[in-house]
C-alpha atoms as a PDB file:
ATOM      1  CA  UNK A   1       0.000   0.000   0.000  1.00  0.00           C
ATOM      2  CA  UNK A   2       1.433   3.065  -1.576  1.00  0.00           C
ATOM      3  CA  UNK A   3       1.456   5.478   1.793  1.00  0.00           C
ATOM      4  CA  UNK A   4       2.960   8.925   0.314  1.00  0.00           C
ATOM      5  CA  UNK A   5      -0.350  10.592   0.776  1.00  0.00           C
ATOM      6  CA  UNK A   6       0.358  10.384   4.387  1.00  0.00           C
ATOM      7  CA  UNK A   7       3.899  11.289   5.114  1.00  0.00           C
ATOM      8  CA  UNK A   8       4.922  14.633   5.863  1.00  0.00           C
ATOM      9  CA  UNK A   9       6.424  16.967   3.247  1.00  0.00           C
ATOM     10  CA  UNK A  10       9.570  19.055   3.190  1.00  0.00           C
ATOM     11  CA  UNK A  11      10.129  21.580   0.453  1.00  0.00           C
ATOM     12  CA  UNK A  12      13.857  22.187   0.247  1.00  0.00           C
ATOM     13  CA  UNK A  13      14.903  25.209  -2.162  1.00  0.00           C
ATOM     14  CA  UNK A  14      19.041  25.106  -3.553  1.00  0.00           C
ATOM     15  CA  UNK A  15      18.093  21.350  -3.345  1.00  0.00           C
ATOM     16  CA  UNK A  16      20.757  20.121  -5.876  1.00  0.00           C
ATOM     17  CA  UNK A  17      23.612  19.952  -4.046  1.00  0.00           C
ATOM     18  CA  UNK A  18      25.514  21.235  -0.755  1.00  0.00           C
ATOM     19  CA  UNK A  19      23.512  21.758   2.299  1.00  0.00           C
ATOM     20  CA  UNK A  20      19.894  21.197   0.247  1.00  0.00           C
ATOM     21  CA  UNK A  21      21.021  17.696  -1.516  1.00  0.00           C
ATOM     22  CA  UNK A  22      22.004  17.021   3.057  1.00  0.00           C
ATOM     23  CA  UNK A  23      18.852  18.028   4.068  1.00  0.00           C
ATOM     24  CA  UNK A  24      17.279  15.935   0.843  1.00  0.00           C
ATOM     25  CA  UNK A  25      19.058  12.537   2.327  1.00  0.00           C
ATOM     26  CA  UNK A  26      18.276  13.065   5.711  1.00  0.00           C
ATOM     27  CA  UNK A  27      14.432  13.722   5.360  1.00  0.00           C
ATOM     28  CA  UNK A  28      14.270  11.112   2.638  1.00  0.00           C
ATOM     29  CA  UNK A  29      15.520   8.618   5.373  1.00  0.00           C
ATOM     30  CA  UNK A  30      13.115   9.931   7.834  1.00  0.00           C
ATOM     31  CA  UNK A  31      10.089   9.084   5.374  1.00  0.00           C
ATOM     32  CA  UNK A  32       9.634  12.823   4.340  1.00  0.00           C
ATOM     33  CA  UNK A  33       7.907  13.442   1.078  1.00  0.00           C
ATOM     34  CA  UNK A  34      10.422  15.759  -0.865  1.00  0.00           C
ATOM     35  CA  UNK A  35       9.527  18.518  -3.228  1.00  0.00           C
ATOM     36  CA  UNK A  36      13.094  19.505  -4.432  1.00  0.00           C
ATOM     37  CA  UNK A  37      13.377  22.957  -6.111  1.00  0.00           C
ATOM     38  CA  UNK A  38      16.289  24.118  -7.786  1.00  0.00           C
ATOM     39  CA  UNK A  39      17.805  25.838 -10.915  1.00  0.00           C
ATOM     40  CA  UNK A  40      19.566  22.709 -11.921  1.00  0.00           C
ATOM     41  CA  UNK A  41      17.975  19.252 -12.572  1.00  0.00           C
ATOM     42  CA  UNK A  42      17.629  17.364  -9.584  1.00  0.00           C
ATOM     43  CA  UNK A  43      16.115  13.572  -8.847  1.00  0.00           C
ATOM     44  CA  UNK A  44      13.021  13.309  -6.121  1.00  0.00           C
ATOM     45  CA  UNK A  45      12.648   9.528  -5.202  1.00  0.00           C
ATOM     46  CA  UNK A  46       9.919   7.901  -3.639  1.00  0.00           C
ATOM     47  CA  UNK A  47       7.329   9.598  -4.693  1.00  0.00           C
ATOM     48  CA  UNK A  48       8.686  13.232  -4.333  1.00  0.00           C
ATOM     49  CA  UNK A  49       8.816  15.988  -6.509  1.00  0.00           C
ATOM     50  CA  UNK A  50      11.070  17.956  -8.541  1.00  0.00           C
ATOM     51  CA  UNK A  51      10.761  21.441  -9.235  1.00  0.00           C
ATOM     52  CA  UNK A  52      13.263  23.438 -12.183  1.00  0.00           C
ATOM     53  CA  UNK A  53      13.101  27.172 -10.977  1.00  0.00           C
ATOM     54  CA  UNK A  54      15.112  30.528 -10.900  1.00  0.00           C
ATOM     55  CA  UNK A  55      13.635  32.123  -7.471  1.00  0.00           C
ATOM     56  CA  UNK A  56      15.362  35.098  -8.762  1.00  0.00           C
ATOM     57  CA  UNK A  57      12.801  35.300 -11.537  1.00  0.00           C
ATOM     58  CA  UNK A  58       9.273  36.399 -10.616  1.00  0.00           C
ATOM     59  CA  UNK A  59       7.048  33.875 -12.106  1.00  0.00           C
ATOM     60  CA  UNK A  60       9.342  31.073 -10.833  1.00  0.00           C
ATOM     61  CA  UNK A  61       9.024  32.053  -7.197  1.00  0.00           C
ATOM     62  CA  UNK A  62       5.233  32.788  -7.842  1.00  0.00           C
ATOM     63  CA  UNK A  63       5.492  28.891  -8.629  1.00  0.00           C
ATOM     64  CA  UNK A  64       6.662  27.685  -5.598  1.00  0.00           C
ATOM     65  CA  UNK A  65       4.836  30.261  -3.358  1.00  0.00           C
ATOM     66  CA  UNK A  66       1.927  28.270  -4.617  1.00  0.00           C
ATOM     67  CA  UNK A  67       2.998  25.118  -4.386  1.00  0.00           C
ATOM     68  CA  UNK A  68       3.941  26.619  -0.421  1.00  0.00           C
ATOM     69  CA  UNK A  69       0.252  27.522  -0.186  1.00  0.00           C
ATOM     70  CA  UNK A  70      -1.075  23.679  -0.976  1.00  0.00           C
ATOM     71  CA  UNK A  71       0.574  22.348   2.269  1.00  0.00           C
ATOM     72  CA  UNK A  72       4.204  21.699   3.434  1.00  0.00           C
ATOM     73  CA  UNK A  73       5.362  20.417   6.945  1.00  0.00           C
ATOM     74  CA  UNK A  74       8.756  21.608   6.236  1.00  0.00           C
ATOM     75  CA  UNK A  75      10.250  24.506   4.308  1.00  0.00           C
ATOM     76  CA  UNK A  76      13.943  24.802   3.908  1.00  0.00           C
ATOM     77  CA  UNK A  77      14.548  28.153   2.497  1.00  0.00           C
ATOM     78  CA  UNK A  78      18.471  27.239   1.320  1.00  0.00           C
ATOM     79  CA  UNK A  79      18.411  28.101  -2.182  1.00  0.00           C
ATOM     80  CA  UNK A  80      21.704  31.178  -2.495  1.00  0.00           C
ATOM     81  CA  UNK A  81      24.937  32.375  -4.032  1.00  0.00           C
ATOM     82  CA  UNK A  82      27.974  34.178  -3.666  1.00  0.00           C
ATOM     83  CA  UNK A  83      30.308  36.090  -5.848  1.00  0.00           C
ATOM     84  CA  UNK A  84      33.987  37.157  -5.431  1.00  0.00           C
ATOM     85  CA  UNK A  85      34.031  40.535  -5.902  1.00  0.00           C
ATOM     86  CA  UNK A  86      33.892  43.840  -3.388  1.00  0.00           C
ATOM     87  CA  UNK A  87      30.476  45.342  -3.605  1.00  0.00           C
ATOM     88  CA  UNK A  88      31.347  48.677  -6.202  1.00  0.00           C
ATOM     89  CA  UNK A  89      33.244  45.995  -8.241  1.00  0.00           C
ATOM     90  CA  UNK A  90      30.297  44.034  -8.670  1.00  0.00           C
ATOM     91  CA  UNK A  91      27.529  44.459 -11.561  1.00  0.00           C
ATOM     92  CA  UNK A  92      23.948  45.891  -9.652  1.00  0.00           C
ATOM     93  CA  UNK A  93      22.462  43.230 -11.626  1.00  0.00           C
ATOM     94  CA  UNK A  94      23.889  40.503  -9.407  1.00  0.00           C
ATOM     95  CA  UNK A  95      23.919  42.504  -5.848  1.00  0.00           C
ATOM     96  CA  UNK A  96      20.133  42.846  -6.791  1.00  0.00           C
ATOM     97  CA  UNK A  97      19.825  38.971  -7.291  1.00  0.00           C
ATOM     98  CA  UNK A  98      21.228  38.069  -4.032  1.00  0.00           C
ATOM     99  CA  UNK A  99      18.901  40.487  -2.335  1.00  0.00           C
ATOM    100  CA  UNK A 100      15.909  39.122  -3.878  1.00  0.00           C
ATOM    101  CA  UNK A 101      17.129  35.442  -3.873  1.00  0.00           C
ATOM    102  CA  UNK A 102      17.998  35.701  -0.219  1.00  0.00           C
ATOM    103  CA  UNK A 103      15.461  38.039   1.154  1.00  0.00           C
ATOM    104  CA  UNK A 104      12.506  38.559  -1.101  1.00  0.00           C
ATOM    105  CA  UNK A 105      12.602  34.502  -1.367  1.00  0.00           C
ATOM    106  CA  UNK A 106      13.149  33.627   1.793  1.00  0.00           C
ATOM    107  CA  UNK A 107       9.937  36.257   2.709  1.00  0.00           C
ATOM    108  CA  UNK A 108       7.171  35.023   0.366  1.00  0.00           C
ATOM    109  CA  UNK A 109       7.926  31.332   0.558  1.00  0.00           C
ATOM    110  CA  UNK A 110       7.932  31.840   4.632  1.00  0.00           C
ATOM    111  CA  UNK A 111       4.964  34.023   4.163  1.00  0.00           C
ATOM    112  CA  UNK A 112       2.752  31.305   1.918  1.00  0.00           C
ATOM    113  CA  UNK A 113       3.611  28.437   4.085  1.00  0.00           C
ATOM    114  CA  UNK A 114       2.932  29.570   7.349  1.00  0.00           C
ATOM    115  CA  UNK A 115      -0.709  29.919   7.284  1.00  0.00           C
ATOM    116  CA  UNK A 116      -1.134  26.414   6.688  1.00  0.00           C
ATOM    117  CA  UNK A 117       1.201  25.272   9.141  1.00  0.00           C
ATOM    118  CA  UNK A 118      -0.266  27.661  12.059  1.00  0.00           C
ATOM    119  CA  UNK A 119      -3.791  25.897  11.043  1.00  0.00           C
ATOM    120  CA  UNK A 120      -2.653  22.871  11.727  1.00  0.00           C
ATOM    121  CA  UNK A 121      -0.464  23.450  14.630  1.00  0.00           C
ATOM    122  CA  UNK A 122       2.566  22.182  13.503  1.00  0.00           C
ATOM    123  CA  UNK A 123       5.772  22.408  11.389  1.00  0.00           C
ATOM    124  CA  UNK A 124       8.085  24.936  10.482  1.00  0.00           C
ATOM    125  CA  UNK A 125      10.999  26.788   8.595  1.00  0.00           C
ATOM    126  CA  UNK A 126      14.460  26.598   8.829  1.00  0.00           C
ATOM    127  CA  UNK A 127      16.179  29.420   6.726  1.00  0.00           C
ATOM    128  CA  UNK A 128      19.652  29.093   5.640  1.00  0.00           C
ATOM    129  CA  UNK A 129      21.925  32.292   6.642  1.00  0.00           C
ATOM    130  CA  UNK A 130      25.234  32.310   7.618  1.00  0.00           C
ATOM    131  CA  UNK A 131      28.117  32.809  10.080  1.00  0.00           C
ATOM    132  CA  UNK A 132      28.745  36.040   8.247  1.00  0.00           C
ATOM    133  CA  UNK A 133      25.269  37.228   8.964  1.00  0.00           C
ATOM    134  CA  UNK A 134      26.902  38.012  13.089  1.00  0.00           C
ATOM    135  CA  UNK A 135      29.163  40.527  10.957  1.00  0.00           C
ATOM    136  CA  UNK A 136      28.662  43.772   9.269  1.00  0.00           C
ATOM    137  CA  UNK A 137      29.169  43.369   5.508  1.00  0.00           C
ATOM    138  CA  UNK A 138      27.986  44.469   2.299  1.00  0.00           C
ATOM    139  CA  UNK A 139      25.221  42.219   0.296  1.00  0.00           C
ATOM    140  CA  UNK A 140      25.980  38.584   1.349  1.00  0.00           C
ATOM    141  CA  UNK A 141      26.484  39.452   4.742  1.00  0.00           C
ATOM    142  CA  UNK A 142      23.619  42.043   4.888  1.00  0.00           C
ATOM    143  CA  UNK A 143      21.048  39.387   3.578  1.00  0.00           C
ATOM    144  CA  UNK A 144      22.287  36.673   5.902  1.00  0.00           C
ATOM    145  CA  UNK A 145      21.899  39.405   8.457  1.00  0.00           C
ATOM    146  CA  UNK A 146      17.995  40.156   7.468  1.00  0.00           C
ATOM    147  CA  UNK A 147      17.447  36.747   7.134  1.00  0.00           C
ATOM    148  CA  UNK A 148      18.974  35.432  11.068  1.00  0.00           C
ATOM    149  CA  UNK A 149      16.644  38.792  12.198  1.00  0.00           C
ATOM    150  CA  UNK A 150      13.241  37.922  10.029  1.00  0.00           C
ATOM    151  CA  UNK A 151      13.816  34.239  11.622  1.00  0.00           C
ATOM    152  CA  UNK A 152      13.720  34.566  14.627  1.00  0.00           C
ATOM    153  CA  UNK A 153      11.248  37.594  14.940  1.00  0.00           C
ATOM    154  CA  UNK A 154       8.381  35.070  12.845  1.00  0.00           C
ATOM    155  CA  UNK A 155      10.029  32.118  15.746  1.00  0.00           C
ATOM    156  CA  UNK A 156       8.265  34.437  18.560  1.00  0.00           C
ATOM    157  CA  UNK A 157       4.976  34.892  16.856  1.00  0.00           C
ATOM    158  CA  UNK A 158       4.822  30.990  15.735  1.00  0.00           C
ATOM    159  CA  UNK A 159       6.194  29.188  18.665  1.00  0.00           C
ATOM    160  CA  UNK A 160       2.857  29.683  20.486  1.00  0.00           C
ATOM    161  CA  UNK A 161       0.849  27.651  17.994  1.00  0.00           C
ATOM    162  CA  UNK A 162       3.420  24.713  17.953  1.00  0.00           C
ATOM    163  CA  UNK A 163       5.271  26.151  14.707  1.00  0.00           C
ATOM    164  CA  UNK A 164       8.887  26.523  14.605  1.00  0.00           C
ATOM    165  CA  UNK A 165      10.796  28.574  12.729  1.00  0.00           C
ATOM    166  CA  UNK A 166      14.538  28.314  12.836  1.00  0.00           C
ATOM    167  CA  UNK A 167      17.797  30.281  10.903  1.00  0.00           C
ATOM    168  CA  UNK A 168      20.621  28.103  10.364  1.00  0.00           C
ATOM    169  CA  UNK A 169      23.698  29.888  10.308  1.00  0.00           C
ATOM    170  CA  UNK A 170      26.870  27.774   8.728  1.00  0.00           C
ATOM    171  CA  UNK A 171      30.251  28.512   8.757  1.00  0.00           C
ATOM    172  CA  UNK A 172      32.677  26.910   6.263  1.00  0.00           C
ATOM    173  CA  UNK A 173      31.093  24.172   4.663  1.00  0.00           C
ATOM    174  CA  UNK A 174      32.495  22.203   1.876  1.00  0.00           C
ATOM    175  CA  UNK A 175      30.218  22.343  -0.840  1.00  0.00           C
ATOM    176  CA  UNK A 176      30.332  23.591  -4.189  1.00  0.00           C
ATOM    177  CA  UNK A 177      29.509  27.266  -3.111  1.00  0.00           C
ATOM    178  CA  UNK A 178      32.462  28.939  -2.861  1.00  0.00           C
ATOM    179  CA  UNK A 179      34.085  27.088  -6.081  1.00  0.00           C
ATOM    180  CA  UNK A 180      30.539  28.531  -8.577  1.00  0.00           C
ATOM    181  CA  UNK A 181      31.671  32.171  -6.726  1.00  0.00           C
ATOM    182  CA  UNK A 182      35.186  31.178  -7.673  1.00  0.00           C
ATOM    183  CA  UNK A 183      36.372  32.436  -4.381  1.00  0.00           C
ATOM    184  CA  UNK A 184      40.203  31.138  -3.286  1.00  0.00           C
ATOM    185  CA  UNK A 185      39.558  29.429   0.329  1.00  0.00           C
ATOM    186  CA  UNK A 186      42.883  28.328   0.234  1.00  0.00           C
ATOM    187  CA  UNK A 187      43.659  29.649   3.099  1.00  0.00           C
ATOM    188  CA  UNK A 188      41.337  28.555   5.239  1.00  0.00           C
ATOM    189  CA  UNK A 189      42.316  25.600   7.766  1.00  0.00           C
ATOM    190  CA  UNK A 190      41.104  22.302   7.261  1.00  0.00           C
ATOM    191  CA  UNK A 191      39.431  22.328  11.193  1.00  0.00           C
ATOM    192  CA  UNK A 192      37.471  25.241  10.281  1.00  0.00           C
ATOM    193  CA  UNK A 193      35.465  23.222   7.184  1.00  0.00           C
ATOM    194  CA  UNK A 194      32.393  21.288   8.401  1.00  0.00           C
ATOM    195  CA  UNK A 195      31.211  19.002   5.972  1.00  0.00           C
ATOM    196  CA  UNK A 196      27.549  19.467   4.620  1.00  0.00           C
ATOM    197  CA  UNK A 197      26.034  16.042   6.219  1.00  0.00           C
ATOM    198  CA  UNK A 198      26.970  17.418   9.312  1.00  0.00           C
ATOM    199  CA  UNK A 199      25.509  20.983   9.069  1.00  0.00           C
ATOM    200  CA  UNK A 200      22.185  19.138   8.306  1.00  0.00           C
ATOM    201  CA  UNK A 201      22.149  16.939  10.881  1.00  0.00           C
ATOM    202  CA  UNK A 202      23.176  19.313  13.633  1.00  0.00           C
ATOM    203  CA  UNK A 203      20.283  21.822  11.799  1.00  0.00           C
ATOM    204  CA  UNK A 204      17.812  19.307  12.205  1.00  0.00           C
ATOM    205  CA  UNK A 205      18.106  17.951  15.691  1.00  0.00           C
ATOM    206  CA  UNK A 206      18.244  22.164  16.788  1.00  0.00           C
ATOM    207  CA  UNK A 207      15.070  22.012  15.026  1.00  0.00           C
ATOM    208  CA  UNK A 208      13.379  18.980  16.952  1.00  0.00           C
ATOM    209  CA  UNK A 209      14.707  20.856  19.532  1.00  0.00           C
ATOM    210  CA  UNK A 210      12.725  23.838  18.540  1.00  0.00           C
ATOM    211  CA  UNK A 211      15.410  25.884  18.146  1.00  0.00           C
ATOM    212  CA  UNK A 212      15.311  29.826  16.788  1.00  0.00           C
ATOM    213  CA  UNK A 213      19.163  29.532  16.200  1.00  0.00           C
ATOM    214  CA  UNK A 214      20.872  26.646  14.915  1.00  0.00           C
ATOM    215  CA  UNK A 215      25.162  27.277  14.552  1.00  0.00           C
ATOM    216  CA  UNK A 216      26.690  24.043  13.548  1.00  0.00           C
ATOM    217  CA  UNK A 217      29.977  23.539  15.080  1.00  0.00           C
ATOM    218  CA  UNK A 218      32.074  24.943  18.413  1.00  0.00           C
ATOM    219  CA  UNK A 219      34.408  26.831  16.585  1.00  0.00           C
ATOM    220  CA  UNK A 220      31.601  28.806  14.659  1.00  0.00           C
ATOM    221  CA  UNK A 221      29.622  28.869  18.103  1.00  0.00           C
ATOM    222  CA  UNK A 222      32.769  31.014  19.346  1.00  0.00           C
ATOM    223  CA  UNK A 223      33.100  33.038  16.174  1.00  0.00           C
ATOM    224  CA  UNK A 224      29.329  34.288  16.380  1.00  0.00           C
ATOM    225  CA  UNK A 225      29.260  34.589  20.407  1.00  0.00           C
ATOM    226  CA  UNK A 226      32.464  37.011  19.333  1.00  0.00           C
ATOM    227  CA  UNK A 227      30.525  38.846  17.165  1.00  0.00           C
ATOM    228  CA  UNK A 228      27.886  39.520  18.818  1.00  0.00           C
ATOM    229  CA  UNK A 229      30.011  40.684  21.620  1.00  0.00           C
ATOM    230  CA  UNK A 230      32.291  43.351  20.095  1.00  0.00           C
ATOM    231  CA  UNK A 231      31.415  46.564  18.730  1.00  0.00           C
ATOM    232  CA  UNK A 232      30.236  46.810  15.441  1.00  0.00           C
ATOM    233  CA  UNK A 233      33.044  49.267  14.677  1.00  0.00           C
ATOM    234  CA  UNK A 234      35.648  46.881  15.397  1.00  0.00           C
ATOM    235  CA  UNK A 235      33.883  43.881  13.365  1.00  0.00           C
ATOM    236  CA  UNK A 236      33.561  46.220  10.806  1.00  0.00           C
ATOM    237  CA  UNK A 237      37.432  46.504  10.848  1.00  0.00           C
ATOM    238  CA  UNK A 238      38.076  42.979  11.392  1.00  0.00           C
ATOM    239  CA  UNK A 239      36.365  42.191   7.643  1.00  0.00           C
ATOM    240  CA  UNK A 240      37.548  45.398   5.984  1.00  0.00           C
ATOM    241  CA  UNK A 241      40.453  43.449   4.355  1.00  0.00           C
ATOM    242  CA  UNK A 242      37.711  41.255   2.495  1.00  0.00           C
ATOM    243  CA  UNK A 243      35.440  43.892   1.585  1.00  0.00           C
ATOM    244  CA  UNK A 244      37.833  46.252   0.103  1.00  0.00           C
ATOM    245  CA  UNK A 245      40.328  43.595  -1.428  1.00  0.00           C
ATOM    246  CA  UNK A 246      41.321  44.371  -5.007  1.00  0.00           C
ATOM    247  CA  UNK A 247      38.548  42.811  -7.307  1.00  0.00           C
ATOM    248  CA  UNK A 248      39.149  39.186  -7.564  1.00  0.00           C
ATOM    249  CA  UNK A 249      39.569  37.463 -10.794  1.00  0.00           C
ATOM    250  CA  UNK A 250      39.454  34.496 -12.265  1.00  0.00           C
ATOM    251  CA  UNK A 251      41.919  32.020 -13.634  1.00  0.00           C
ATOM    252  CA  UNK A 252      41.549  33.267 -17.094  1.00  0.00           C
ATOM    253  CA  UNK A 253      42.841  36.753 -15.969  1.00  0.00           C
ATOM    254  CA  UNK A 254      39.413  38.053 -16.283  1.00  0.00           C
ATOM    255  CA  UNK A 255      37.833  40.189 -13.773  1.00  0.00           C
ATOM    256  CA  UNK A 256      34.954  38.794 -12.822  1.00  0.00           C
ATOM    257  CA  UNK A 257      33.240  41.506 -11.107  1.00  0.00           C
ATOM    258  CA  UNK A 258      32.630  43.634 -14.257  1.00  0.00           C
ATOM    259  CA  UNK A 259      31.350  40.038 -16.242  1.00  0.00           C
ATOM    260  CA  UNK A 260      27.884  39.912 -17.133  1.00  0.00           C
ATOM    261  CA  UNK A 261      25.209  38.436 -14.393  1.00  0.00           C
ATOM    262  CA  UNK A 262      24.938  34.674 -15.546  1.00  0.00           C
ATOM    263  CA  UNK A 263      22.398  32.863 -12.973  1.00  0.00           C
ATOM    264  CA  UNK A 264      23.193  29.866 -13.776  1.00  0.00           C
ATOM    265  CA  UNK A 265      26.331  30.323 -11.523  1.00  0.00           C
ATOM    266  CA  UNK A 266      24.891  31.760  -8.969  1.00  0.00           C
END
């Protein structure tokens, strides 16, 4: 007896790979019905679907905001980019992207699944931000920011009616982000990289735990308690090198701030 009708289901946006394709395996194994959504082609089994869309582009996220609306247990808002580049070395066209992939996103899917949850008394969100939202930054950080701040103000109102909502803030994780940004992490110590299985699981039992803040990791717990501890001034001057580096470029020579938008790397 075929019982999909009956399992809970988890819509997980940047679904492909990383983080999302984590949170895909582990729900799968918990007998979650997957709706996978994500620019690139990507395989829903048992029963699941899968979703091709740009939540950049209007009638995309008008898509899934509907497909939010017709019930979800679970929303994963994870779907987001990066690029290389200091922000007046960057094209507007992309800075406006990751504001409205990582923001206006993240605001109407939370904002058409809710309801539905908060009817039935139970669920919730968990929103993908990032260890960089704890520091004061120009677009990436900004949005990761908004989002850690949206999360956990919608956690107060929803907790009450047995919905939780939840930001999940990563550090260095070793997916295929920063390589489609073509950023050089190089540099960065191997004990400092967490690897994406590990995020997920660590987001989910936060969750379970009903959790507004999820921070996968000690060494990232330490880096945000850090953050939130110093003045703003001084973190501003702590990631002043990376904001104002010289614009990055690619291996080609190119510079790849001044390239045209192309969201299929984002």
């Amino acid at each position: 007896m075929d019982d999909t009708e009956s399992r809970p289901t988890a819509l997980i946006t940047g679904a492909a790979s990383g983080i999302g394709a984590a949170f895909a395996r582990l729900l799968a194994a918990e007998r979650y019905r997957l709706v996978l959504v994500d620019r690139e082609p990507v395989e829903s089994s048992g029963g699941g679907e899968s979703i091709r869309a740009d939540l950049t582009e209007p009638g995309d996220l008008a898509r899934i905001e509907e497909r939010c609306r017709s019930g979800v247990d679970l929303l994963i808002n994870n779907a987001g980019f990066g690029h290389p580049t200091r922000f007046l070395d960057t094209l507007i066209e992309a800075e406006v992207a990751m504001a409205r992939l990582h923001m206006e996103a993240v605001l109407r899917l939370t904002h058409a699944a809710l309801p539905g949850m908060l009817e039935r008394g139970s669920g919730g969100v968990v929103n993908t931000a990032s260890l960089l939202g704890f520091f004061p930054s120009s677009t990436y950080s900004a949005s990761k920011s908004w989002v850690i701040n949206f999360s956990q103000a919608i956690a107060r109102a929803a907790r009450p009616h047995g919905v939780t909502v939840m930001a999940l803030c990563p550090g260095f994780t070793r997916t295929g982000f920063h390589d489609r940004a073509r950023m050089d992490m190089s540099k960065i110590p191997g004990p400092l990289w967490m690897n994406p299985d590990a995020v997920a699981a660590k987001a989910l039992r936060d969750f379970c735990r009903r959790k507004s803040l999820s921070i996968p990791g000690w060494h990232n717990k330490l880096t945000a308690a850090v953050a939130r501890t110093l003045p703003p001034t001084l973190t501003s001057r702590l990631l002043a090198t990376t904001d104002m580096r010289e614009p990055a470029r690619c291996s080609r020579g190119r510079d790849v701030g001044r390239e045209p938008y192309d969201r299929r790397r984002g």
